[in-house]
Structures are given as structure tokens and as C-alpha cells.
N, C-alpha and C. Protein backbone atom coordinates (compact mmCIF):
# COMPACT_ATOMS: atom_id res chain seq x y z
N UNK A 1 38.19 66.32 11.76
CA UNK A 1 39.09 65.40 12.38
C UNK A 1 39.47 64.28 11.42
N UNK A 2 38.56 63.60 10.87
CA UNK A 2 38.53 62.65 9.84
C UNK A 2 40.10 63.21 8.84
N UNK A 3 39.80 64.35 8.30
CA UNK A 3 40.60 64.88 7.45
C UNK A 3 42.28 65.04 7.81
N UNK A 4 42.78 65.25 9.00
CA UNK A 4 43.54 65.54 9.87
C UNK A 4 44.01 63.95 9.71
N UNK A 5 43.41 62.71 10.42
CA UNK A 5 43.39 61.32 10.51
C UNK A 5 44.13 61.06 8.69
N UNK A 6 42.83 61.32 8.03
CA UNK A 6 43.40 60.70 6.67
C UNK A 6 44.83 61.28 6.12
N UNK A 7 45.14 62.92 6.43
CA UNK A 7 46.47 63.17 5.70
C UNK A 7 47.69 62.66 6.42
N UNK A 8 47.33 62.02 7.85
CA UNK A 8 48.68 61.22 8.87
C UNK A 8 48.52 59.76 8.22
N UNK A 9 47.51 59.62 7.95
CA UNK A 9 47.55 58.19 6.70
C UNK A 9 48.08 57.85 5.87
N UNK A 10 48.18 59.20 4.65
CA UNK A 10 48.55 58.53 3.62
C UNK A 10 49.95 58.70 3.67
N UNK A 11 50.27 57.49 2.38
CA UNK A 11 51.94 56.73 2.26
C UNK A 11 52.72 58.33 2.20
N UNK A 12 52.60 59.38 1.54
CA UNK A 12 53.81 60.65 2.01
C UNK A 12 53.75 60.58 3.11
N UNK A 13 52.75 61.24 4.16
CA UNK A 13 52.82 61.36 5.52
C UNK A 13 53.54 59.95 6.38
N UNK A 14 53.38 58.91 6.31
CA UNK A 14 53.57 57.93 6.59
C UNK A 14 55.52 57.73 6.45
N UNK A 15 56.00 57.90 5.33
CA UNK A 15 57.09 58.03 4.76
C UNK A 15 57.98 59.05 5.76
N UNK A 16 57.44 60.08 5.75
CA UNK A 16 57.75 61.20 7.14
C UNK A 16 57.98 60.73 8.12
N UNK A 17 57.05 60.38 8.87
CA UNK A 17 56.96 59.91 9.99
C UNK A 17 58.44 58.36 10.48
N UNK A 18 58.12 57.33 9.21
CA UNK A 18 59.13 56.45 9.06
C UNK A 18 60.67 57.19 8.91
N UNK A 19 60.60 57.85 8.01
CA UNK A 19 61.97 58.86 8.16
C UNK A 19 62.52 59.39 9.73
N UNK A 20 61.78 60.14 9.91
CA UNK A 20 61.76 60.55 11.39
C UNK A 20 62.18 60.00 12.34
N UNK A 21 61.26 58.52 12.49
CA UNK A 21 61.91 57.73 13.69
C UNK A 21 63.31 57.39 13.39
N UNK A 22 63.62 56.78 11.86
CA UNK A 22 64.88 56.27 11.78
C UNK A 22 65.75 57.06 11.94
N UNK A 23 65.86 58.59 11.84
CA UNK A 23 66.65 59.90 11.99
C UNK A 23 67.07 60.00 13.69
N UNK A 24 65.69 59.47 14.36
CA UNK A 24 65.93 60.05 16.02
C UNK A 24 66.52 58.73 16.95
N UNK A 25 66.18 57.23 15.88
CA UNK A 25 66.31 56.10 16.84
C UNK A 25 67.34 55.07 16.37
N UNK A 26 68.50 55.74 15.14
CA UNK A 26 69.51 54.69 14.73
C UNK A 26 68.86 54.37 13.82
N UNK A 27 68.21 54.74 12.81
CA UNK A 27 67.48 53.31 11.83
C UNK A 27 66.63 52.24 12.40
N UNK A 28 66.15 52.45 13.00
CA UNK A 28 65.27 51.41 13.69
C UNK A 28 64.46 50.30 12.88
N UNK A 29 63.34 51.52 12.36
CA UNK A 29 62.27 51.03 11.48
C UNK A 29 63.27 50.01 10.25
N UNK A 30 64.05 50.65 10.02
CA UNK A 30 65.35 50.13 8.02
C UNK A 30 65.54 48.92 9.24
N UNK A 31 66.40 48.96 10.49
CA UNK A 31 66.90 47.33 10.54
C UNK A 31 65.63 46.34 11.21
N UNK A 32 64.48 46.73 11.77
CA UNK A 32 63.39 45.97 12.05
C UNK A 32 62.93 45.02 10.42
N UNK A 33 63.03 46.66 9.11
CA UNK A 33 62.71 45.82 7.98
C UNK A 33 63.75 44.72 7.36
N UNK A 34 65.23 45.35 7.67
CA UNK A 34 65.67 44.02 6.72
C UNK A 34 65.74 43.09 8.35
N UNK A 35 65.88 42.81 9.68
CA UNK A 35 66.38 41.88 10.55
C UNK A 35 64.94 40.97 10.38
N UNK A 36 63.88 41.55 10.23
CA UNK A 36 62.01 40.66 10.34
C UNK A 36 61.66 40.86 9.15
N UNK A 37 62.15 40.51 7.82
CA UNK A 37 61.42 40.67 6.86
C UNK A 37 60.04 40.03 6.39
N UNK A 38 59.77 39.62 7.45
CA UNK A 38 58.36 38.86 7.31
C UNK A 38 57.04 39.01 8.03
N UNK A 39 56.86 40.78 8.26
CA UNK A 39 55.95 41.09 8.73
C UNK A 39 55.60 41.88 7.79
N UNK A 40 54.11 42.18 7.76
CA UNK A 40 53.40 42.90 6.53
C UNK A 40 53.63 44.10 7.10
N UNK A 41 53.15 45.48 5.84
CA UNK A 41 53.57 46.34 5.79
C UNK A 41 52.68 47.44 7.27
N UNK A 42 51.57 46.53 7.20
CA UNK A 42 50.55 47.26 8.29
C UNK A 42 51.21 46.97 9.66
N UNK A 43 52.35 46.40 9.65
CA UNK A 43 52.88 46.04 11.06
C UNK A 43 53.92 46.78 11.47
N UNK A 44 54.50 47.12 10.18
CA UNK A 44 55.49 48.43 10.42
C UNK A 44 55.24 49.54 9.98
N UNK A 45 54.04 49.76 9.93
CA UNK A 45 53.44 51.21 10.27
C UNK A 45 52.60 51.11 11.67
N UNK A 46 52.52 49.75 12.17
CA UNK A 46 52.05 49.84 13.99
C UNK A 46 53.25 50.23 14.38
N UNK A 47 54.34 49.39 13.86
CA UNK A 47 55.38 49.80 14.82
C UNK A 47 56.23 51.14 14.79
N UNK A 48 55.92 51.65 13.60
CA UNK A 48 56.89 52.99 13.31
C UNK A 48 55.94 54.13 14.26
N UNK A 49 54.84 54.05 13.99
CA UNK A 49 53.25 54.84 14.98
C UNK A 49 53.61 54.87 16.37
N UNK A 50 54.08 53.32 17.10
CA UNK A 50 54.55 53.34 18.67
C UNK A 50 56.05 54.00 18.76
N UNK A 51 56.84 53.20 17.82
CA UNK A 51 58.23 54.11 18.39
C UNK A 51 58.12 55.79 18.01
N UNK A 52 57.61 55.83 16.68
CA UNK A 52 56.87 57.60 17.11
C UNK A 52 56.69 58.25 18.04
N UNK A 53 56.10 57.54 19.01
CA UNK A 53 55.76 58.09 20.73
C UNK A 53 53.92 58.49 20.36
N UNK A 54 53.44 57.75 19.37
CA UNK A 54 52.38 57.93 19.24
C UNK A 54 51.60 56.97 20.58
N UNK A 55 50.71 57.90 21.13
CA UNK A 55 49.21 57.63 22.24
C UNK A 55 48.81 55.89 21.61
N UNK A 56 48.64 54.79 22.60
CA UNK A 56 47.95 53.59 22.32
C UNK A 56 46.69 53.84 21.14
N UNK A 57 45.75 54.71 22.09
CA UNK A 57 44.90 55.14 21.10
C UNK A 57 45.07 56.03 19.97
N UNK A 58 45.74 56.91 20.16
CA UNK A 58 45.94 57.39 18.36
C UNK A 58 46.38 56.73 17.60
N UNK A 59 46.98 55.53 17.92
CA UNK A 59 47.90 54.13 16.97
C UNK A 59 46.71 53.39 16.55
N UNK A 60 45.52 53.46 17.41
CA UNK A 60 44.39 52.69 16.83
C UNK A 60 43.41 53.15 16.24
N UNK A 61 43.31 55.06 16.50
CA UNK A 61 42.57 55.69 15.34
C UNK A 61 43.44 55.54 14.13
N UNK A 62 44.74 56.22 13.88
CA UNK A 62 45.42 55.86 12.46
C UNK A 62 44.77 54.26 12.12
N UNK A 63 45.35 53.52 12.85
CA UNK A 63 45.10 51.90 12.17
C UNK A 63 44.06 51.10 11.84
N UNK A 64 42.41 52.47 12.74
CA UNK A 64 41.51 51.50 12.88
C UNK A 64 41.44 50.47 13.49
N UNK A 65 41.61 50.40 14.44
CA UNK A 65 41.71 48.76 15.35
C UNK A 65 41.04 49.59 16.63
N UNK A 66 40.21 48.67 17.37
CA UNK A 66 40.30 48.98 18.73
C UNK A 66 41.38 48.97 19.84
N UNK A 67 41.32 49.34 21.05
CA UNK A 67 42.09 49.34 22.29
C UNK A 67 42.52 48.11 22.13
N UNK A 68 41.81 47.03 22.66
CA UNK A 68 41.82 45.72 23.09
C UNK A 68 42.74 45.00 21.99
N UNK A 69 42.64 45.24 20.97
CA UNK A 69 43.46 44.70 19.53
C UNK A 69 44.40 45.33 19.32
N UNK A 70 45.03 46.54 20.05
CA UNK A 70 45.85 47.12 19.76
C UNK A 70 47.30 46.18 20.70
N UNK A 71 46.55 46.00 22.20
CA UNK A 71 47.39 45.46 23.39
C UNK A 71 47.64 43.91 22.95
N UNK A 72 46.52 43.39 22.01
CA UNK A 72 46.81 42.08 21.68
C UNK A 72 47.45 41.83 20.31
N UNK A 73 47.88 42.65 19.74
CA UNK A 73 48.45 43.31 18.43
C UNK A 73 49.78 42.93 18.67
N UNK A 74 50.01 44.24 19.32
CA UNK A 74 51.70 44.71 20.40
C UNK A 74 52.24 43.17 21.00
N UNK A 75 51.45 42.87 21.86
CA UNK A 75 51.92 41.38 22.00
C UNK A 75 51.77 39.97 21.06
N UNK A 76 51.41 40.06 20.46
CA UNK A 76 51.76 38.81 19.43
C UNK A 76 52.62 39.20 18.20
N UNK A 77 53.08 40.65 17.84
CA UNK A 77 54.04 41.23 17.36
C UNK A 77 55.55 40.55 18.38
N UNK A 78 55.87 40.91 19.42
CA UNK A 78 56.59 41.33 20.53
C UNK A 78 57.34 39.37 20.53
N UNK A 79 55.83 39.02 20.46
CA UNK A 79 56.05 36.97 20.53
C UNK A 79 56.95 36.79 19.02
N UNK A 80 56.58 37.43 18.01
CA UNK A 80 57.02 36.75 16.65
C UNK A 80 58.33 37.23 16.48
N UNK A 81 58.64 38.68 17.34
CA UNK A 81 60.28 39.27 17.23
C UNK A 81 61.03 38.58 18.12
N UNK A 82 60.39 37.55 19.06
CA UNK A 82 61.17 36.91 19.97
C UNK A 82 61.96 35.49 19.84
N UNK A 83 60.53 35.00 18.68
CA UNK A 83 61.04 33.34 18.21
C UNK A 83 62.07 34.06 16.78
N UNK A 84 62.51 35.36 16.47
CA UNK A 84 63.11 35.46 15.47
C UNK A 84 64.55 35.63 15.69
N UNK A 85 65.96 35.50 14.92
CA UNK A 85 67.06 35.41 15.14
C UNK A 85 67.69 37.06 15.32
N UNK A 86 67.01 37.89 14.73
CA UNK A 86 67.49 39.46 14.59
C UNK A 86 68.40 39.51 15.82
N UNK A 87 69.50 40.15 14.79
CA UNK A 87 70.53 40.58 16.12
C UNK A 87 70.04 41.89 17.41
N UNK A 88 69.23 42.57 16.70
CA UNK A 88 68.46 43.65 17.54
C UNK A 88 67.03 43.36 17.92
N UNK A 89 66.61 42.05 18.18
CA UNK A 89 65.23 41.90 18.55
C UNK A 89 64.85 42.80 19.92
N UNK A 90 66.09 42.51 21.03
CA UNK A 90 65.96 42.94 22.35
C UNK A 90 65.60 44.54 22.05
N UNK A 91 66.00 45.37 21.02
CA UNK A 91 66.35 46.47 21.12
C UNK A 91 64.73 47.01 20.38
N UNK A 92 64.33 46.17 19.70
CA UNK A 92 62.75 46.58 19.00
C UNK A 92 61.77 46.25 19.77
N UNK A 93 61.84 44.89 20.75
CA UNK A 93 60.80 45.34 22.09
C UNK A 93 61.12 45.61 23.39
N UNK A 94 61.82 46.40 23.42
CA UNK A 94 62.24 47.18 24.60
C UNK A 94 61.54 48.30 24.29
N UNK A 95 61.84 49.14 23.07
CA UNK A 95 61.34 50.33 22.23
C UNK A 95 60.14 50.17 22.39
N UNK A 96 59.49 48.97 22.28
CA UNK A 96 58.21 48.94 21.89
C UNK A 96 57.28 48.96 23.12
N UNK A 97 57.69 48.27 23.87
CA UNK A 97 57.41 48.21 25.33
C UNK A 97 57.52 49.69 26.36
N UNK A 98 58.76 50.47 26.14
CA UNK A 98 58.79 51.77 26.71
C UNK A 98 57.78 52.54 25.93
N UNK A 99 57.73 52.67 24.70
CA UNK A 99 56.88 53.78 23.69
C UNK A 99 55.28 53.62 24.18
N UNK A 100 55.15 52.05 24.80
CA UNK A 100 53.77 51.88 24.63
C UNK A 100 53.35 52.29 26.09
N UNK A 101 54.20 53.15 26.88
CA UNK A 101 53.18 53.26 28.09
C UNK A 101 52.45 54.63 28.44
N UNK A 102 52.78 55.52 27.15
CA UNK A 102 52.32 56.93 27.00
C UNK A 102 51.23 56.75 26.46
């Protein structure tokens, strides 16, 4: 399992996955990066993981985080896209908010 975990880890797989969403969701992930350029890189691989339609908990095996840090993650993410000007903020936690109830 470990092994399975680590090859959805690394930056190719990762790159995939980022490709992917932006292919199925408008560019999502490309305008989250240039509209919030001021979230670290581990935040848009939380967020590329949820709009993925990735499981709460498989977002926190990839990331290592628990449950509890994952829900308090998502929301203080959700707070910092809100005090921000992005013309598509509404549209990255809406996404984020629907993705996260699977």
C-alpha cells in the first residue's frame, strides 16, 4: 500500500493528476495559481487532491495529515480565498466545498 501511496506522490504523478483536473474543470488548478499566488505548493496539491474527487481521507493519506486537520485545513484555506480579490474565488470554494462531501 505504502508503495501505491508513494507513486500518487511523487511530482510526475502529481503533475497528472494537476493536468487532469485542469483538462476536466476549465483550468482550475492554472487560475487558483496565478488568481492566489500566495499559497504554498502543499496547498495546491490539497486542493488539486479535493477537486480530483479524491475521498477526505485519501487527501490525508497522500498529505499525511489527519481527519481533523484536513476539515480545519479546507477551512482556513476556504477563509484566505475569501479575504482574497480573485475574480473566481466563488468558483474555487464552491468546488471545494461540493468535492469535499464524497
Amino acid at each position: 500500500m505504502e508503495k501505491e501511496i508513494t507513486k500518487i506522490c511523487n511530482p510526475n504523478s502529481l503533475n497528472l493528476i494537476e493536468n487532469g483536473v485542469n483538462d476536466c474543470m476549465d483550468n482550475i488548478i492554472k487560475k487558483l495559481r496565478n488568481q492566489c499566488p500566495r499559497f504554498k505548493q502543499d496547498d495546491y496539491i490539497f486542493f488539486m487532491l479535493i477537486y480530483a474527487g479524491f475521498s477526505p481521507r485519501a487527501v490525508c493519506i497522500f498529505t499525511n495529515i489527519k481527519l481533523k486537520n484536513y476539515y480545519n485545513k479546507r477551512a482556513r484555506l476556504i477563509d484566505r480565498i475569501e479575504r482574497t480579490d480573485a475574480p473566481d474565488k466563488e468558483l474555487f470554494i464552491a468546488k471545494l466545498k461540493q468535492r469535499s462531501k464524497y
